[in-house]
N, C-alpha and C. Protein backbone atom coordinates (compact mmCIF):
# COMPACT_ATOMS: atom_id res chain seq x y z
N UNK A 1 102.73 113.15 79.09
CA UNK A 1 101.44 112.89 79.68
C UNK A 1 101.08 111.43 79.43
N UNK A 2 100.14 110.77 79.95
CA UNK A 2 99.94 109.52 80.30
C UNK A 2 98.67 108.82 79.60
N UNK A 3 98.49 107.94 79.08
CA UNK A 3 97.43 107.72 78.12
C UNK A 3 95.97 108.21 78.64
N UNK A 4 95.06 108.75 77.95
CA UNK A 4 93.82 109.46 78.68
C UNK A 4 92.94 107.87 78.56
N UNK A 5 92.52 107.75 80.00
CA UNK A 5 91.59 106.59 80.03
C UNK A 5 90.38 106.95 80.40
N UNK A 6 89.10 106.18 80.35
CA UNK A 6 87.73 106.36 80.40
C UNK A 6 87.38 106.07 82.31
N UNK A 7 86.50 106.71 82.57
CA UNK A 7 86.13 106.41 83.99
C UNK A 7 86.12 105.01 84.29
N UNK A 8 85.35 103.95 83.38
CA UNK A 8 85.81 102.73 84.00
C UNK A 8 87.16 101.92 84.23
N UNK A 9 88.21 102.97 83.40
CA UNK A 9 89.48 102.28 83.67
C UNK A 9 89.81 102.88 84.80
N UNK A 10 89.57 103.95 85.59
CA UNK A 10 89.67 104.64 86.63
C UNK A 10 89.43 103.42 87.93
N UNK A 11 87.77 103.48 87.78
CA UNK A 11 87.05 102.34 88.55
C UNK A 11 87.80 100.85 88.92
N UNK A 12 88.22 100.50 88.04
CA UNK A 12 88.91 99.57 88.09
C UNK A 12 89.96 99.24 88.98
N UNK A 13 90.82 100.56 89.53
CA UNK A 13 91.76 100.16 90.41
C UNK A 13 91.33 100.54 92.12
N UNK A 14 91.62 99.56 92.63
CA UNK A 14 91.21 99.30 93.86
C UNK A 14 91.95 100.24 95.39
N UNK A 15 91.91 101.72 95.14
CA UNK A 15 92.46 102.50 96.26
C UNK A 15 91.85 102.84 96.79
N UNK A 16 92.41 102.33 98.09
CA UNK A 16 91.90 102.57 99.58
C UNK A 16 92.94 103.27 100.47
N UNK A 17 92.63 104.14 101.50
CA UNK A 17 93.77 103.86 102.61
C UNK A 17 93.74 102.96 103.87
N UNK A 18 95.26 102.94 104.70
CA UNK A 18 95.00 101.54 105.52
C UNK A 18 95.66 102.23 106.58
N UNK A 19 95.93 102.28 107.63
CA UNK A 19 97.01 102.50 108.52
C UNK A 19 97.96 101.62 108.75
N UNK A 20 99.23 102.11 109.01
CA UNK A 20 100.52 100.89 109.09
C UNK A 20 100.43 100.49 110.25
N UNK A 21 100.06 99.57 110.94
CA UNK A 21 100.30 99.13 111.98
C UNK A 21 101.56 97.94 112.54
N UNK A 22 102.18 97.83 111.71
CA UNK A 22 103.65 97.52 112.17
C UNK A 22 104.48 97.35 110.51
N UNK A 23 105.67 98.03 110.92
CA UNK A 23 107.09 97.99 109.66
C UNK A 23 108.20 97.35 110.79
N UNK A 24 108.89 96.87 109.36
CA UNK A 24 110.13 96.30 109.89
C UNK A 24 111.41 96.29 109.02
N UNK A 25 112.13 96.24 109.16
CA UNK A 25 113.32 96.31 108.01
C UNK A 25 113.48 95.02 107.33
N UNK A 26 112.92 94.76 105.88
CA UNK A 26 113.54 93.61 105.40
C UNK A 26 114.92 93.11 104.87
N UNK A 27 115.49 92.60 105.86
CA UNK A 27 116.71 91.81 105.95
C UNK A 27 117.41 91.26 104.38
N UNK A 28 116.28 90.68 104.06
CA UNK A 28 116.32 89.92 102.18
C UNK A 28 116.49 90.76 101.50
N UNK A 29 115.92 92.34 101.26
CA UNK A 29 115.96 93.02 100.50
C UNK A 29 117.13 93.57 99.62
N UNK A 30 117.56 93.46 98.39
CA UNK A 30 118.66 94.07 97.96
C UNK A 30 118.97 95.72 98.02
N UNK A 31 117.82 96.58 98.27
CA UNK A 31 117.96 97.56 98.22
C UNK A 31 116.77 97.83 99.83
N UNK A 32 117.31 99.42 100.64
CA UNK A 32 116.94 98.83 101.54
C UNK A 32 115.53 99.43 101.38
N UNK A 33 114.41 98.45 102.27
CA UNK A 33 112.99 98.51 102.01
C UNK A 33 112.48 98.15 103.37
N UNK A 34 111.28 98.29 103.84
CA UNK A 34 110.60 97.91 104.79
C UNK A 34 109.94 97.16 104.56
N UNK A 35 109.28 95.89 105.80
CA UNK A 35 107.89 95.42 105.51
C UNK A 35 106.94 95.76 106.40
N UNK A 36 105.93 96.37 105.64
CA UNK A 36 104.79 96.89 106.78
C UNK A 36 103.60 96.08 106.32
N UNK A 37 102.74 95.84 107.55
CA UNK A 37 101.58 95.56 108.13
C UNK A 37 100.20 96.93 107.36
N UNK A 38 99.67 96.40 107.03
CA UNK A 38 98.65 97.68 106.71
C UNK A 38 97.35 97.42 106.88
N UNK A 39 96.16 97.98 108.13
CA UNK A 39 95.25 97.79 108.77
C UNK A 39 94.18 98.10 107.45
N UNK A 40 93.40 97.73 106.54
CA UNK A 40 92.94 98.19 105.48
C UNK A 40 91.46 97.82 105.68
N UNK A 41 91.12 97.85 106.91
CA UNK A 41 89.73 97.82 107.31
C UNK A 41 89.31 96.58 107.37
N UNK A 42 87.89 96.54 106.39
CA UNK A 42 86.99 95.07 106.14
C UNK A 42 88.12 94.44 104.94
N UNK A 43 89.15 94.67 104.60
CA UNK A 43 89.91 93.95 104.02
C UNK A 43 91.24 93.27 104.81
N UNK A 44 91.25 93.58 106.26
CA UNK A 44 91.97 93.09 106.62
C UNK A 44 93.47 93.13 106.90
N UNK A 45 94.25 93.04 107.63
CA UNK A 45 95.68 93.66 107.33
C UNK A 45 96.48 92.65 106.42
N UNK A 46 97.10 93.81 105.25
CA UNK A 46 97.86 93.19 104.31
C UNK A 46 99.32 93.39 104.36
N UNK A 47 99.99 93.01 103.81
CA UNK A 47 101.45 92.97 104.03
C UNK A 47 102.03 94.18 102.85
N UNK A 48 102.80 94.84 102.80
CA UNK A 48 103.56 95.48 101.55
C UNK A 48 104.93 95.65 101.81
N UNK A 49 105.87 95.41 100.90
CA UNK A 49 107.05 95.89 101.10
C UNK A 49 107.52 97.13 100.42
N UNK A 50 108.11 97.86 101.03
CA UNK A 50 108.09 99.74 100.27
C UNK A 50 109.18 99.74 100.61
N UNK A 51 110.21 100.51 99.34
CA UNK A 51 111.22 101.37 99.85
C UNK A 51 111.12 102.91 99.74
N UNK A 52 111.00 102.94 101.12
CA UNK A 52 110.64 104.37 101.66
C UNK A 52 112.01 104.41 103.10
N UNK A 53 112.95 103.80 103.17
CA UNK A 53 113.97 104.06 104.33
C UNK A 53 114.30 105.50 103.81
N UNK A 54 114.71 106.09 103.02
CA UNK A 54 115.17 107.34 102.99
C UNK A 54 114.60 108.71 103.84
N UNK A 55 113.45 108.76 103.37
CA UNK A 55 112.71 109.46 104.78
C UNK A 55 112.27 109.31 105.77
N UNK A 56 112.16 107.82 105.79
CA UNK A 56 110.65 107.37 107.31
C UNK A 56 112.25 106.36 108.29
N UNK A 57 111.88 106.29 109.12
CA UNK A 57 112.19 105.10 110.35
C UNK A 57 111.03 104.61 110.53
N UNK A 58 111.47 102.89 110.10
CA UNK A 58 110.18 101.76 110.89
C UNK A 58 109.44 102.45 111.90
N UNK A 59 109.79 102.79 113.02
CA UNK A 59 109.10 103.08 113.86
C UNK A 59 108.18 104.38 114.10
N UNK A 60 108.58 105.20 113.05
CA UNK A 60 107.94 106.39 113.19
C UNK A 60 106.70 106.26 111.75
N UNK A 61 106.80 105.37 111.07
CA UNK A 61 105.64 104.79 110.28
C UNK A 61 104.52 104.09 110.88
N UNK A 62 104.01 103.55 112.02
CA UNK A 62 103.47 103.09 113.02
C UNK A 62 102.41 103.96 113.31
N UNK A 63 101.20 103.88 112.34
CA UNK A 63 100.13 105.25 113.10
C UNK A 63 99.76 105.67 111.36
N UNK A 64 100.43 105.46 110.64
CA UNK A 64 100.61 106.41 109.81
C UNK A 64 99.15 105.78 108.50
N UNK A 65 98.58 106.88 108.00
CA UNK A 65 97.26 106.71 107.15
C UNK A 65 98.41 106.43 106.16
N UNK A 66 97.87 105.58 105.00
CA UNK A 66 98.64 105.43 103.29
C UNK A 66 97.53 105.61 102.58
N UNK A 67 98.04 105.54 101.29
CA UNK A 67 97.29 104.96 100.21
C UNK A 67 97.74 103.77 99.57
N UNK A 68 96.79 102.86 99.44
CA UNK A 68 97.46 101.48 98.77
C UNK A 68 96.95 101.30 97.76
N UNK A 69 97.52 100.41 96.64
CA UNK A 69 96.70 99.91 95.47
C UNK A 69 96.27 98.16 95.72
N UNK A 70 94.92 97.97 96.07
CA UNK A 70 94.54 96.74 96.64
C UNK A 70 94.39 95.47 96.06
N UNK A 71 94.18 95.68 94.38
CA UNK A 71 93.79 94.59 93.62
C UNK A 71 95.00 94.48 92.67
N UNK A 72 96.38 94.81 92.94
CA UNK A 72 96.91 94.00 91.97
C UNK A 72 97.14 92.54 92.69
N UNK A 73 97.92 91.42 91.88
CA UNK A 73 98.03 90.07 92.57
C UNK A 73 99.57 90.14 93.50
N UNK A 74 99.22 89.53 94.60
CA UNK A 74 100.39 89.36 95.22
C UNK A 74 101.49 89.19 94.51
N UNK A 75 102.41 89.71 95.33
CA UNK A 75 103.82 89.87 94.22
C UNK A 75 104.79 89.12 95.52
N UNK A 76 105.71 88.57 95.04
CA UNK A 76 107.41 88.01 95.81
C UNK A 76 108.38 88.87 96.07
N UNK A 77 108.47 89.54 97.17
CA UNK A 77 109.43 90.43 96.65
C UNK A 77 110.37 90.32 97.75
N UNK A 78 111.73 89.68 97.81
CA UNK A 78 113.20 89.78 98.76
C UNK A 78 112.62 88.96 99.78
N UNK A 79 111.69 87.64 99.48
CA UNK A 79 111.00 86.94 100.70
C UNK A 79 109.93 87.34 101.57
N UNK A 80 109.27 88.24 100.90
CA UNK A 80 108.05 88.61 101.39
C UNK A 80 107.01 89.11 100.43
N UNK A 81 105.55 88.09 100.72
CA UNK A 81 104.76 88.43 99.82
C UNK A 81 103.88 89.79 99.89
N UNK A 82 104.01 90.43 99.31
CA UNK A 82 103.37 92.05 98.94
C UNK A 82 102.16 91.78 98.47
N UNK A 83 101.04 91.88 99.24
CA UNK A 83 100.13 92.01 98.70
C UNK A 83 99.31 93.56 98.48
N UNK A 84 99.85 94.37 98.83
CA UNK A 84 99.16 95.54 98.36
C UNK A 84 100.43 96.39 98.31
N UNK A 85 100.35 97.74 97.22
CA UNK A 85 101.36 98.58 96.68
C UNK A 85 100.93 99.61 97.70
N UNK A 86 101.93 99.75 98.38
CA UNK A 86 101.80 101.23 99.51
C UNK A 86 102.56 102.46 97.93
N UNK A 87 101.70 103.48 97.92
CA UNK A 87 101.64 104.78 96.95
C UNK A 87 102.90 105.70 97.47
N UNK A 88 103.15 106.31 96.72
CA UNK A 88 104.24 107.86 97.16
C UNK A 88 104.63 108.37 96.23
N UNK A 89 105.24 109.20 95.71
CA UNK A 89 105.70 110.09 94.92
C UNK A 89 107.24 110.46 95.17
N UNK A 90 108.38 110.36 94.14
CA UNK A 90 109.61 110.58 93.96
C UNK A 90 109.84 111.77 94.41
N UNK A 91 110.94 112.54 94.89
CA UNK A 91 111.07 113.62 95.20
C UNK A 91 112.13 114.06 94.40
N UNK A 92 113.07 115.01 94.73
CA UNK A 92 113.91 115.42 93.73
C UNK A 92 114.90 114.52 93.32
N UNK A 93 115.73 113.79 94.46
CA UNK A 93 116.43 113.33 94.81
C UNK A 93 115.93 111.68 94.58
N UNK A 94 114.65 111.20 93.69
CA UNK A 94 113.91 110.11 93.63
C UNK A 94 113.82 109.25 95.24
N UNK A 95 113.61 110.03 96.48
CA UNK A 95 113.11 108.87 97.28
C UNK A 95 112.10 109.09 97.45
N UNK A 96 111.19 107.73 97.78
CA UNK A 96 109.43 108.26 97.60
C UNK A 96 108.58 108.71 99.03
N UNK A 97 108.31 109.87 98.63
CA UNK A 97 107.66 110.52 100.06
C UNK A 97 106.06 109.36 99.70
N UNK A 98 105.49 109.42 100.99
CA UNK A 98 104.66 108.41 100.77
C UNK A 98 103.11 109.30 100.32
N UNK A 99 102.25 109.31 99.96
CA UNK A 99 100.59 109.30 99.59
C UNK A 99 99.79 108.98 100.83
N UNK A 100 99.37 109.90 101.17
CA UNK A 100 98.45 109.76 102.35
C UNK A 100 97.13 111.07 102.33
N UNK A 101 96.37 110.41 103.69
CA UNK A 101 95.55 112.18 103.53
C UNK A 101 95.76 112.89 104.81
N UNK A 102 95.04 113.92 104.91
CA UNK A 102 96.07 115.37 105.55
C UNK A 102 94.57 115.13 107.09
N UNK A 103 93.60 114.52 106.54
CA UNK A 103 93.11 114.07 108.02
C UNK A 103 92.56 112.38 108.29
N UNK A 104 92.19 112.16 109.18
CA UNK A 104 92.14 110.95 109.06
C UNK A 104 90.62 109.99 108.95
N UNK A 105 90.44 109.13 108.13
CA UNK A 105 89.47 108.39 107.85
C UNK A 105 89.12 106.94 107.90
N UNK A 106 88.18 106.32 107.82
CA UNK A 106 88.27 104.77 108.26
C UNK A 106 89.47 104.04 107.21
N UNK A 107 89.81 103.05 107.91
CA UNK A 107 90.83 101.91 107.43
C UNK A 107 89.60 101.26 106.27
N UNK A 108 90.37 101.48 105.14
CA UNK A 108 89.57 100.50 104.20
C UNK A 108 88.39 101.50 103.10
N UNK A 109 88.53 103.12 103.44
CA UNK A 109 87.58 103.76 102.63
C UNK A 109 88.40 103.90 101.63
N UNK A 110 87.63 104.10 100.16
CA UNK A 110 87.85 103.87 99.03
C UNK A 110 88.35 105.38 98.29
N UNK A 111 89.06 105.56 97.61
CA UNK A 111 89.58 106.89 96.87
C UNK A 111 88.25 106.78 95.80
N UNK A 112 87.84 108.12 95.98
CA UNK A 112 86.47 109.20 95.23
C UNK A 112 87.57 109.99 93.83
């Protein structure tokens, strides 16, 4: 189990969902990964790079609600700057099914 933190350490992290509005295969990547576009409302579309090829095709990610983590600092990653962590969960087989919700809500509302 995972260290028990207080509600303001909760508060602190910045999840929202965004819709992907365009992925692409990053070329640079050593392992293979996408770069997607993520519509994140009044924040604007941000960039993330995810490796999620195991289940998704670029193109069938296109539409799709996430969950992102918004306030860590841009990161470098295989020539593309990541500015927000697209979420998912390992599966058996560790590829990450992605974090999303089951209906759909504005680009940019905040996780309760």
């Amino acid at each position: 189990m995972a260290e028990i933190i207080e509600w303001h350490d909760f508060e602190r992290i910045d999840l929202r969902v965004g819709t992907i509005v365009a992925a692409r295969v990053n070329e640079k990547a050593k392992k293979p990964a996408y770069v997607l576009e993520v519509d994140l409302g009044e924040l604007g579309v941000k960039t993330s790079s995810a490796q999620i090829t195991v289940h998704y095709a670029a193109e069938s990610l296109v539409g799709t609600q996430v969950l992102c983590v918004c306030n860590f600092a841009p990161k470098r990653i295989a020539g593309v700057v990541s500015e927000v962590l697209v979420t998912g969960f390992a599966d058996t087989g560790g590829a990450i099914v992605l974090a999303g919700v089951d209906r759909p809500v504005p680009n940019g509302a905040r996780l309760h």
